[in-house]
Protein backbone atom coordinates (compact mmCIF):
# COMPACT_ATOMS: atom_id res chain seq x y z
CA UNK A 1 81.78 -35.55 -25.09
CA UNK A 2 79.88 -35.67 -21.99
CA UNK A 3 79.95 -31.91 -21.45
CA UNK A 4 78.81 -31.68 -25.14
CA UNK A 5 75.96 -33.70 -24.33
CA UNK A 6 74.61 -32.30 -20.94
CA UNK A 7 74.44 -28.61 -23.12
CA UNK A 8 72.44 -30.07 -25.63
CA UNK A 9 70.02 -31.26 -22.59
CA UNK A 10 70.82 -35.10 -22.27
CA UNK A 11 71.38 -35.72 -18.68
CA UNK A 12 71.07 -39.05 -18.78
CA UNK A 13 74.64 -39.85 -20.79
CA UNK A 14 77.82 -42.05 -19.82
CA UNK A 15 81.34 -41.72 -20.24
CA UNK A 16 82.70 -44.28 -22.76
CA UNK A 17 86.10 -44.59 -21.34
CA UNK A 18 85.79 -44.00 -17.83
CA UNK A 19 89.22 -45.90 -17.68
CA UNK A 20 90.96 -42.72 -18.46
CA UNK A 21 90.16 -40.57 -15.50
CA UNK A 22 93.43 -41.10 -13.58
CA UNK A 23 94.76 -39.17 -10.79
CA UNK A 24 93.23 -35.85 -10.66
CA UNK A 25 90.95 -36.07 -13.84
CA UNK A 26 89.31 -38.82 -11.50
CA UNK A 27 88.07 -35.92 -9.03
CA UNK A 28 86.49 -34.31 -12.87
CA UNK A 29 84.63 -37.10 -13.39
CA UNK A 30 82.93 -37.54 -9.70
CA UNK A 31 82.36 -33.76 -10.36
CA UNK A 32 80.66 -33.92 -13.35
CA UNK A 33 78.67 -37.05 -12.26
CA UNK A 34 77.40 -35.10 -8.94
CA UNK A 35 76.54 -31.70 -11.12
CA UNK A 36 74.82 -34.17 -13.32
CA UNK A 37 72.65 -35.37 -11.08
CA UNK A 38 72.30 -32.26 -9.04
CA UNK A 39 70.77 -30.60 -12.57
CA UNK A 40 68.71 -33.63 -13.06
CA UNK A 41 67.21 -33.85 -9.72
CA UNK A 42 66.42 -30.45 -9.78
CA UNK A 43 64.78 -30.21 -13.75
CA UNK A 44 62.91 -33.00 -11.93
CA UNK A 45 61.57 -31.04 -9.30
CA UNK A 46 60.68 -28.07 -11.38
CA UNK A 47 58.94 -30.58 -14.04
CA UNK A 48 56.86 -32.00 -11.06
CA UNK A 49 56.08 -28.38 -9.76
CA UNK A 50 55.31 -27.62 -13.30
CA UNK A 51 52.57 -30.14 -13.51
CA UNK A 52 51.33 -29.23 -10.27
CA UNK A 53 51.08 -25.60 -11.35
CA UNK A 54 49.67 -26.67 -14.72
CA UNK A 55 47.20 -28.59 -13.13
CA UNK A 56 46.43 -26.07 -10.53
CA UNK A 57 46.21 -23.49 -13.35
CA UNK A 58 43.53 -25.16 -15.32
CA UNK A 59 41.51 -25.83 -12.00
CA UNK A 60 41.65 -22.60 -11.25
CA UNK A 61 40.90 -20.99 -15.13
CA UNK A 62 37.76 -23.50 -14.79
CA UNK A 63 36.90 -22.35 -11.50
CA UNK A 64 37.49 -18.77 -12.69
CA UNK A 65 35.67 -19.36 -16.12
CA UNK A 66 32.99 -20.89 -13.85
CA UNK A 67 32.70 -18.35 -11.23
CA UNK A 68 32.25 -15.13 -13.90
CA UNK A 69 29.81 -17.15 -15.86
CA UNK A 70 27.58 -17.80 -12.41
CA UNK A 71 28.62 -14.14 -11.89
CA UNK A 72 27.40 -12.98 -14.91
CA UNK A 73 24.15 -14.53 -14.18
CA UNK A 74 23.69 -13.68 -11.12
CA UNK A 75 24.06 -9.72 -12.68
CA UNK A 76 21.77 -10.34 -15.26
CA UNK A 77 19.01 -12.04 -12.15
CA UNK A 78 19.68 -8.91 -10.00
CA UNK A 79 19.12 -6.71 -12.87
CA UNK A 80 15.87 -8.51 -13.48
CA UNK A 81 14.97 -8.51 -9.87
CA UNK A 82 15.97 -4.78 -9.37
CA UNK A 83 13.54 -4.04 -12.30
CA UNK A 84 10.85 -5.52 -10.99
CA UNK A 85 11.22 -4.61 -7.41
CA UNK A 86 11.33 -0.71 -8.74
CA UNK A 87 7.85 -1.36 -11.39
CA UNK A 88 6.66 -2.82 -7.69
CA UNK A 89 8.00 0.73 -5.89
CA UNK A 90 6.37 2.68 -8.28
CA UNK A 91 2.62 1.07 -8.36
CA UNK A 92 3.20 1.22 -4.47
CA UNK A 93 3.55 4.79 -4.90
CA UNK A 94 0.84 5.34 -7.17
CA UNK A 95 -1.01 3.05 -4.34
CA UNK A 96 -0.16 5.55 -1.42
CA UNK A 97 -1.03 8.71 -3.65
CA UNK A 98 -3.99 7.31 -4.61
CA UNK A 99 -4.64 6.26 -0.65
CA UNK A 100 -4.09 9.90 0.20
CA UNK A 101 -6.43 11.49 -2.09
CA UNK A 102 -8.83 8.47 -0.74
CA UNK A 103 -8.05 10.09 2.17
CA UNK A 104 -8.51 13.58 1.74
CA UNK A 105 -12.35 12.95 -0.29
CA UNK A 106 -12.87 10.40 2.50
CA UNK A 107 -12.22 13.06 5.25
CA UNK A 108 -14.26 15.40 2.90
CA UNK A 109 -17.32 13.68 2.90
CA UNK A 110 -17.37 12.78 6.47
CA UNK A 111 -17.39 16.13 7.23
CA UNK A 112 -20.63 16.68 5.04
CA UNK A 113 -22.21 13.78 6.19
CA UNK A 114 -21.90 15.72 9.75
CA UNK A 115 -23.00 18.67 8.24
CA UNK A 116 -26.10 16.89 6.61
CA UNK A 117 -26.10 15.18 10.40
CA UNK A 118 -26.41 19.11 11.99
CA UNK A 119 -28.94 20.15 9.07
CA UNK A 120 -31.31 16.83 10.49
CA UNK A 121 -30.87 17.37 13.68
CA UNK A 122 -31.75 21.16 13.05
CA UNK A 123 -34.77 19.63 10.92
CA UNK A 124 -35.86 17.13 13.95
CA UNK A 125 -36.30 20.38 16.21
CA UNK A 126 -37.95 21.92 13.92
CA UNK A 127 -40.39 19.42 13.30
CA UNK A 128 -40.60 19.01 16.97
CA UNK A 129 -41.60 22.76 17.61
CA UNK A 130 -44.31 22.16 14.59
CA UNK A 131 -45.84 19.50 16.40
CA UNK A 132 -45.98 21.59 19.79
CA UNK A 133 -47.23 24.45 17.69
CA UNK A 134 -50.07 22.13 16.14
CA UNK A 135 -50.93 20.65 19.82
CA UNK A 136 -51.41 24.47 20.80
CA UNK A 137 -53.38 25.32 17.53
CA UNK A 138 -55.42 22.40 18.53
CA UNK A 139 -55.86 23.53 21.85
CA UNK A 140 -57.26 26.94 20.72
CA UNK A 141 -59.47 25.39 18.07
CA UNK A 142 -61.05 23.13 21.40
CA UNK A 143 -61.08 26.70 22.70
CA UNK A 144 -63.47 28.20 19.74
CA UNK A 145 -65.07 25.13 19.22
CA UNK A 146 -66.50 25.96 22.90
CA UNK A 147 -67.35 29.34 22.31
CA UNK A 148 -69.12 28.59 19.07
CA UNK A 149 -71.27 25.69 21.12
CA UNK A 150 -72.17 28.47 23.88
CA UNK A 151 -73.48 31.60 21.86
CA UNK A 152 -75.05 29.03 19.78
CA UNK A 153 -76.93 27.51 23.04
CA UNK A 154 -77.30 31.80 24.04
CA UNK A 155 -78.43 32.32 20.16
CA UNK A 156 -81.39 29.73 20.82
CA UNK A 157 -81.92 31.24 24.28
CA UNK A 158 -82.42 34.80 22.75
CA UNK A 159 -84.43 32.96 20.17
CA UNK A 160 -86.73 31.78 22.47
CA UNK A 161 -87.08 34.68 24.55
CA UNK A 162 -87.98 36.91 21.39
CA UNK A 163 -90.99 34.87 20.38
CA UNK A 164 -91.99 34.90 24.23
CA UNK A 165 -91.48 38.66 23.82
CA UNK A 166 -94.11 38.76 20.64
CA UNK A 167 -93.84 41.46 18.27
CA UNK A 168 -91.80 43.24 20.73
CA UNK A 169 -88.90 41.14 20.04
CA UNK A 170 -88.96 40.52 16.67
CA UNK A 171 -85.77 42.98 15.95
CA UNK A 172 -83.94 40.99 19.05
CA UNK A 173 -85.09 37.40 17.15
CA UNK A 174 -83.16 38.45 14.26
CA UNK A 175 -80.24 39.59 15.61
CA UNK A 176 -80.08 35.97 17.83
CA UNK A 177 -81.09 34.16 14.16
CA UNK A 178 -77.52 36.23 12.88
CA UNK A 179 -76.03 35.32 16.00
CA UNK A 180 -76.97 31.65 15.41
CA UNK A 181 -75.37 31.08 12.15
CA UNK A 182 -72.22 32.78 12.72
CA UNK A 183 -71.75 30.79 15.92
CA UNK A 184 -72.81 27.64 13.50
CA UNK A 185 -70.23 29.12 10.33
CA UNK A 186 -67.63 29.51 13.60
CA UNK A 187 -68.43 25.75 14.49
CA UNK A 188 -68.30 24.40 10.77
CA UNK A 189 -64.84 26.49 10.51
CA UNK A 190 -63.58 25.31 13.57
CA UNK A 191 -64.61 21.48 12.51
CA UNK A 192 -62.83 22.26 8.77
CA UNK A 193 -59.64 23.79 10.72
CA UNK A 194 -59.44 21.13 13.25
CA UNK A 195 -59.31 18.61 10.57
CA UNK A 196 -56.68 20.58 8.47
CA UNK A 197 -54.41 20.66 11.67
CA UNK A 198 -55.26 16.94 12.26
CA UNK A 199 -54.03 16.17 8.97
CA UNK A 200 -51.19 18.51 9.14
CA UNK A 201 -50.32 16.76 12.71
CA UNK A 202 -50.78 13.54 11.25
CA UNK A 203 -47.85 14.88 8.02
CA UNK A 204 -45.47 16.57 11.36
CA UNK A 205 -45.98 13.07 12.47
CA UNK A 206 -44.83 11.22 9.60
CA UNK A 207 -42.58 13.49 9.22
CA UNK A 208 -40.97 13.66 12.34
CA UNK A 209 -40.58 9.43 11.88
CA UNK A 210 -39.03 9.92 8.93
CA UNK A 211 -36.77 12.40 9.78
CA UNK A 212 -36.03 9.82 13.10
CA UNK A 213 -35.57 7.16 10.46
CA UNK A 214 -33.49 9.30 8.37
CA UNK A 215 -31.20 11.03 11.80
CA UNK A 216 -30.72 7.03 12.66
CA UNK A 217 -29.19 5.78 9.41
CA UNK A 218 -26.78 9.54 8.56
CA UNK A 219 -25.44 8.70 12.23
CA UNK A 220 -24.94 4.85 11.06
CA UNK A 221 -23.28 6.47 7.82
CA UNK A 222 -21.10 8.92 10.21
CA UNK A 223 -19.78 6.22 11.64
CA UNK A 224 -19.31 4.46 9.28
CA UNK A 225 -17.34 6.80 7.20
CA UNK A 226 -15.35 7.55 10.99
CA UNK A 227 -14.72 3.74 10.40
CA UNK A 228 -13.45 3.75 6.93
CA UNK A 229 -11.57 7.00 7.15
CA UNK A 230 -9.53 5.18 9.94
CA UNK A 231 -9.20 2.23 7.56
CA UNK A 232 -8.12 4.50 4.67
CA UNK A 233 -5.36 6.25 6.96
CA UNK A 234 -4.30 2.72 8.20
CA UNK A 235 -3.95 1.71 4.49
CA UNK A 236 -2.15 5.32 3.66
CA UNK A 237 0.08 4.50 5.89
CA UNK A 238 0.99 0.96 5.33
CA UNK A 239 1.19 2.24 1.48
CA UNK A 240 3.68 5.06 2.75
CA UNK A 241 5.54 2.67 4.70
CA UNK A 242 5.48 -0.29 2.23
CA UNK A 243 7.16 2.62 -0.65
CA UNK A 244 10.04 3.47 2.19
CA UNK A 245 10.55 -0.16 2.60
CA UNK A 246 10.72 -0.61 -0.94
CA UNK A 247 12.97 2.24 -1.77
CA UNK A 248 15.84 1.17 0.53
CA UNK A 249 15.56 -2.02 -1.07
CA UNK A 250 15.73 -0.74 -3.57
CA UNK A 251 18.94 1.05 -2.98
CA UNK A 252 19.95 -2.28 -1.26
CA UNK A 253 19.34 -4.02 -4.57
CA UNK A 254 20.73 -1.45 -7.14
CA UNK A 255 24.09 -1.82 -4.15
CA UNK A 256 24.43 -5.90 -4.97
CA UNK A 257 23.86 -5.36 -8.40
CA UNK A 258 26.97 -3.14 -8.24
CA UNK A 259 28.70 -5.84 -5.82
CA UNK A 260 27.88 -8.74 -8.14
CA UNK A 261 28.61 -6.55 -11.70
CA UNK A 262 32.19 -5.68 -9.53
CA UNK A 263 32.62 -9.54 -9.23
CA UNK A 264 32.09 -10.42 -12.73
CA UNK A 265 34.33 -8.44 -13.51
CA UNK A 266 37.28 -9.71 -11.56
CA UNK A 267 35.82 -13.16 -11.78
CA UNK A 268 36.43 -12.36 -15.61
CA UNK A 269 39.92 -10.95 -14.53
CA UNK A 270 40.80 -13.98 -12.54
CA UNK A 271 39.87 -16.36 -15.10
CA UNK A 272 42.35 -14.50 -17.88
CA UNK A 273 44.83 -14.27 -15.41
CA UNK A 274 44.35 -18.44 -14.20
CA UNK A 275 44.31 -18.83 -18.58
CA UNK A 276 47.42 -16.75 -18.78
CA UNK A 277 49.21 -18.92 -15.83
CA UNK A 278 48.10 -22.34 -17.61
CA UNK A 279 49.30 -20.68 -20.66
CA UNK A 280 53.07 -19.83 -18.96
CA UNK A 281 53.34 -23.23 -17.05
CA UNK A 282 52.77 -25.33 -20.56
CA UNK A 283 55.79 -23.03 -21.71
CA UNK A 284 57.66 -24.05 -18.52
CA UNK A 285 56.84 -27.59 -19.10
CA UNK A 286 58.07 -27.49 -22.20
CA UNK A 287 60.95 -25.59 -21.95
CA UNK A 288 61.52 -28.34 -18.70
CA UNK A 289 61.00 -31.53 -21.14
């Protein structure tokens, strides 16, 4: 009866006639008592460590369920992230292409602004040598102005000295009247040419201001393209350096997004295994009870 019992998994039963274990069917009895208990103690132990596995199992398929979920979001915000971070790269590389042409039309036209600097300075010496040229024109026009004033004073001389001279120097008198008005045409030509190269000195003048003016502001816009040409390298650079900075994070980025997609996964794994174990300690604890 008893061993009946304990095989159908009732460790808690009694003899009903303990009176009959006598003499060496005593030592069965203490026997079967001890394995008894020994087989109860023990289906004890393994139902407590059940529980504690079962426990520990669904803490762990939560933490697991938990973890993959986070996991999974985390992906999905690196994904994002990555995406943006390479539409960033690539307008900073459009940025630095676009700094280099900058650049390059930048470094262009400073260069013709110093040729258009060469051309004015060319032009200032020019006008300069125009205005010595007038000064000397001027000179010689002082020059026949004075020669035309002294044969007209010897044309009125010779004048004079033909009507002293009578009829006798009547020819003379008209060759001094001939003399007379070309030294006066010489005089009026020599006025009308000294005001044409007063005028003209008066344009080399203006001119030469203007082309002063004009020398003074293509230096201020040499160096001020020297100036921005610096600041368009500094800003090719930075643009160059910003797109290297930005392609190893890149990498870096497009590296955790492989890290984190790799934890998912076993975060995934973990949590089907952590299910499985809850699954096998209910079955334990069952098969226990």
């Amino acid at each position: 009866y008893l061993l009946n019992e304990m095989a159908a998994g009732d460790f808690t039963v009694r003899t009903k006639s303990e009176e009959s274990y006598v003499g060496s069917f005593h030592n069965i009895l203490i026997s079967m008592r001890k394995l008894k208990s020994r087989l109860s103690e023990t289906l004890q132990q393994i139902d407590t460590s059940a529980d504690q596995v079962n426990s520990g199992g669904g803490q762990v398929s939560s933490g697991a369920q938990a973890l993959a979920q986070g996991a999974t979001e985390q992906a999905s915000s690196v994904e994002e992230l990555a995406a943006t971070i390479k539409e960033i790269s690539y307008k900073i590389d459009a940025t630095a292409e676009h700094a280099k042409t900058a650049k390059a039309e930048n470094v262009q036209s400073h260069e013709m602004i110093n040729v258009c600097s060469q051309y004015m300075s060319d032009l200032m010496k020019a006008m300069g040598a125009i205005n010595d040229k007038s000064k000397e024109i001027g000179k010689v026009i002082k020059t026949i102005e004075d020669i035309s004033f002294q044969t007209n004073i010897l044309a009125l001389n010779a004048a004079v000295e033909a009507a002293r001279a009578g009829s006798a120097g009547k020819g003379f008198a008209v060759v001094a009247d001939e003399v007379q008005g070309l030294a006066t045409k010489s005089s009026m030509a020599a006025q009308d040419i000294t005001k044409l190269i007063r005028n003209s000195m008066s344009l080399v003048e203006q001119g030469t201001a203007l082309s002063a003016d004009t020398t003074q502001t293509l230096a201020a816009g040499v160096a001020g393209a020297a100036r921005a040409t610096e600041l368009v390298e500094r800003i090719a650079s930075s643009a160059a350096d910003q797109a290297e900075a930005l392609s190893q994070l890149t990498q870096g980025m497009e590296q955790i997004s492989n890290v984190v997609q790799t934890n998912a996964e076993t975060a995934e794994k973990s949590s089907q295994s952590a299910q499985e174990l809850y699954g096998r300690a209910e079955e334990l604890k069952n098969s226990v009870q």
